[in-house]
C-alpha atoms as a PDB file:
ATOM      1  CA  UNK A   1      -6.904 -15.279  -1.721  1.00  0.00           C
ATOM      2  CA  UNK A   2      -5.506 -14.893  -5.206  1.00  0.00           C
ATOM      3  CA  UNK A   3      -2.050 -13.350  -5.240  1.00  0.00           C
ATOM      4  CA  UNK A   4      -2.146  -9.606  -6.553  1.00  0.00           C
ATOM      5  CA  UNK A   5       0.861  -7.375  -6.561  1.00  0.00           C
ATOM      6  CA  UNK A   6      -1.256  -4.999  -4.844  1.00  0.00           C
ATOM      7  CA  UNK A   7      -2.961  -7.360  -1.941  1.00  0.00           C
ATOM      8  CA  UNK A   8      -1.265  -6.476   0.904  1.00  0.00           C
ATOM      9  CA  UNK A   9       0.325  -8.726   4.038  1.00  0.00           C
ATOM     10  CA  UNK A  10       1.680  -7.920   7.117  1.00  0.00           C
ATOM     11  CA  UNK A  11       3.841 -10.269   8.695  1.00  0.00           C
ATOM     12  CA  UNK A  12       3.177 -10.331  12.102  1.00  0.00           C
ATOM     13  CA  UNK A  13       5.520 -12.158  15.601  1.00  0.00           C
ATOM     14  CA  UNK A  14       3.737 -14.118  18.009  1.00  0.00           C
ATOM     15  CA  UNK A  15       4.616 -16.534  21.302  1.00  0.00           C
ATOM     16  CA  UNK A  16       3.325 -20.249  20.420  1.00  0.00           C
ATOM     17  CA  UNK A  17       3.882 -20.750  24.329  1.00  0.00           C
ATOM     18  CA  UNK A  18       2.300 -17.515  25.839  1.00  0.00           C
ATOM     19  CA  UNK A  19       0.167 -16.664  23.072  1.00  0.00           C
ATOM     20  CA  UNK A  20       1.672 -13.545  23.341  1.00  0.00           C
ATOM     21  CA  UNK A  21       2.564 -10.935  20.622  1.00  0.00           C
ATOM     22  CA  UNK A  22       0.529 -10.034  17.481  1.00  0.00           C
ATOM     23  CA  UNK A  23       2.945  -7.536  16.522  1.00  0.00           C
ATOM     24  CA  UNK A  24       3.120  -6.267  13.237  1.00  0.00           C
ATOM     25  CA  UNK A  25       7.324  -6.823  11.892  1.00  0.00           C
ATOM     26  CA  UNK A  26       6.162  -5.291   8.523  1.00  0.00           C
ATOM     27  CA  UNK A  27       3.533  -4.523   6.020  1.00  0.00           C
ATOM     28  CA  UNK A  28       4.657  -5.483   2.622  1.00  0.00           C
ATOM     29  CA  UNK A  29       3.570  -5.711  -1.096  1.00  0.00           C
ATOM     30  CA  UNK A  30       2.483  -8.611  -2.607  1.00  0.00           C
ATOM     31  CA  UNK A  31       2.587 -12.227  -1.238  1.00  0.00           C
ATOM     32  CA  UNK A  32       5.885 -13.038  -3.114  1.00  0.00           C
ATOM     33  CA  UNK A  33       7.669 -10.049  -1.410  1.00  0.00           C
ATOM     34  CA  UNK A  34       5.956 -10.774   1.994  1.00  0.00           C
ATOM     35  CA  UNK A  35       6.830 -14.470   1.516  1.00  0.00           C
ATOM     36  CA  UNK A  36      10.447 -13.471   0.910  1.00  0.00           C
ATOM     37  CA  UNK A  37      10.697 -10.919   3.746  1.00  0.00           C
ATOM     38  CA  UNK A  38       9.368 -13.516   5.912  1.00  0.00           C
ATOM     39  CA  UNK A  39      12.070 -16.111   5.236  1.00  0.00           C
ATOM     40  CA  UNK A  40      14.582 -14.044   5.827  1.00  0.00           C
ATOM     41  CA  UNK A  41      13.379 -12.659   8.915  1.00  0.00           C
ATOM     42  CA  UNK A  42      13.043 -16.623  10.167  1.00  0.00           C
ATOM     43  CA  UNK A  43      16.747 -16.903   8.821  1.00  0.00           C
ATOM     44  CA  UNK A  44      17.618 -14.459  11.199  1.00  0.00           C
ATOM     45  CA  UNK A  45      15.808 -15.672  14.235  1.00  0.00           C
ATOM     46  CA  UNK A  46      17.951 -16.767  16.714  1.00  0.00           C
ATOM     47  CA  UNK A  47      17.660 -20.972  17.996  1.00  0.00           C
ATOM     48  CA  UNK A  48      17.061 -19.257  21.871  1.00  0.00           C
ATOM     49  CA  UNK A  49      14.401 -16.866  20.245  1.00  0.00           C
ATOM     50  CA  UNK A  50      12.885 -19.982  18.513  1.00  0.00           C
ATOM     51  CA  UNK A  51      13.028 -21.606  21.812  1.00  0.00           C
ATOM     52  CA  UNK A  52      11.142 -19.489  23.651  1.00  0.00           C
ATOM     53  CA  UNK A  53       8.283 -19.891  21.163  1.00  0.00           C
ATOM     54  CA  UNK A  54       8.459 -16.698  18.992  1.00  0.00           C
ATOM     55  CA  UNK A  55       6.806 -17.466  15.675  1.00  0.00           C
ATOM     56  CA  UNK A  56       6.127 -15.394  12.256  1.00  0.00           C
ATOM     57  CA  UNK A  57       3.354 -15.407   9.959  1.00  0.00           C
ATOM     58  CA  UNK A  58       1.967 -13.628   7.503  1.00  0.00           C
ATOM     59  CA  UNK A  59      -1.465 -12.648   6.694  1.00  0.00           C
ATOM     60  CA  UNK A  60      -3.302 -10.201   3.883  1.00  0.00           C
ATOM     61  CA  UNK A  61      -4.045  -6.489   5.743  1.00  0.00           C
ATOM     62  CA  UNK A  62      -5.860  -3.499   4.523  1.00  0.00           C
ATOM     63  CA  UNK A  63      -3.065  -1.589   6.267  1.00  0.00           C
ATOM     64  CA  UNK A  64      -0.513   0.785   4.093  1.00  0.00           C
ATOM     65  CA  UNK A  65       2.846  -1.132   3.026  1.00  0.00           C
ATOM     66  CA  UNK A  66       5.424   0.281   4.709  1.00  0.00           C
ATOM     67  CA  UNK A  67       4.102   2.044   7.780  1.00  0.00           C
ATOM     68  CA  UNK A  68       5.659   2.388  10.805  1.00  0.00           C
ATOM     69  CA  UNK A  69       5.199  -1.507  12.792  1.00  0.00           C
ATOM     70  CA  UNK A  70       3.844  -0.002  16.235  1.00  0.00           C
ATOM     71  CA  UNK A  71       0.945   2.295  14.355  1.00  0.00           C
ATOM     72  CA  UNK A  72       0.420  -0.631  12.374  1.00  0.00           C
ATOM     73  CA  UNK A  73       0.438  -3.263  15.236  1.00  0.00           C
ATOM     74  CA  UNK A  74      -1.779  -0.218  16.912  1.00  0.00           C
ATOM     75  CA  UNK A  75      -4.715  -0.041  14.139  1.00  0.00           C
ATOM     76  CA  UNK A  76      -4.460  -3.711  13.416  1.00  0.00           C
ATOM     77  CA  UNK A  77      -5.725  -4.956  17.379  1.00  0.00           C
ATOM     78  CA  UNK A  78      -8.544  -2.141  17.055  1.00  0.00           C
ATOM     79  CA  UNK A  79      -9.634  -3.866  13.596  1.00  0.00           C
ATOM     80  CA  UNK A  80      -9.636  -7.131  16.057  1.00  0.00           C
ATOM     81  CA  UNK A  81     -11.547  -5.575  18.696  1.00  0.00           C
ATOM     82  CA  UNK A  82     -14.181  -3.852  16.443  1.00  0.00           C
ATOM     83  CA  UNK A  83     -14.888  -7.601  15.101  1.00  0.00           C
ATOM     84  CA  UNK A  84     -14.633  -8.915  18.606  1.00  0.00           C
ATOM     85  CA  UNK A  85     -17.126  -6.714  19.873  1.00  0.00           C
ATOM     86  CA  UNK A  86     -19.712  -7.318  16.725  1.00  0.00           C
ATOM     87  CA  UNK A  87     -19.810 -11.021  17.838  1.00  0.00           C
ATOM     88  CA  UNK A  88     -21.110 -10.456  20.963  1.00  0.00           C
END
């Protein structure tokens, strides 16, 4: 995907281990701004929190930059279970 200041990316935590997570951190901006939120947020990650498997990635989103993680985290697993259930 070609990088436009308005393509949006949320940068979402996951467990490696446990395949838990796919929680939405953020929705940001642009792939430069996402890219730079999400170094910083691995700068931050403790080595026990890396440990334990707790990963960050980002990924583009239709969802609004800037809204609040949980609705986002929310809307973004019924996008994932609309698909889901069209492949069946």
């Amino acid at each position: 995907m070609p990088d436009k200041p308005t393509t949006t990316f949320a940068i979402v935590r996951f467990n490696a281990r446990t395949y838990d997570g796919g929680v939405v951190i953020a929705v940001i901006k642009g792939r430069a701004n996402a890219e730079l939120n999400l170094a910083e947020i691995q700068g931050l990650q403790e080595t026990g929190d890396w440990s334990a498997g707790w990963r960050y990635f980002i990924e583009p989103s239709d969802l609004t930059p800037g809204m609040d993680p949980q609705e986002a985290t929310r809307v973004r697993q019924a996008l994932f279970e609309r698909r889901e259930s069209k492949h069946r």
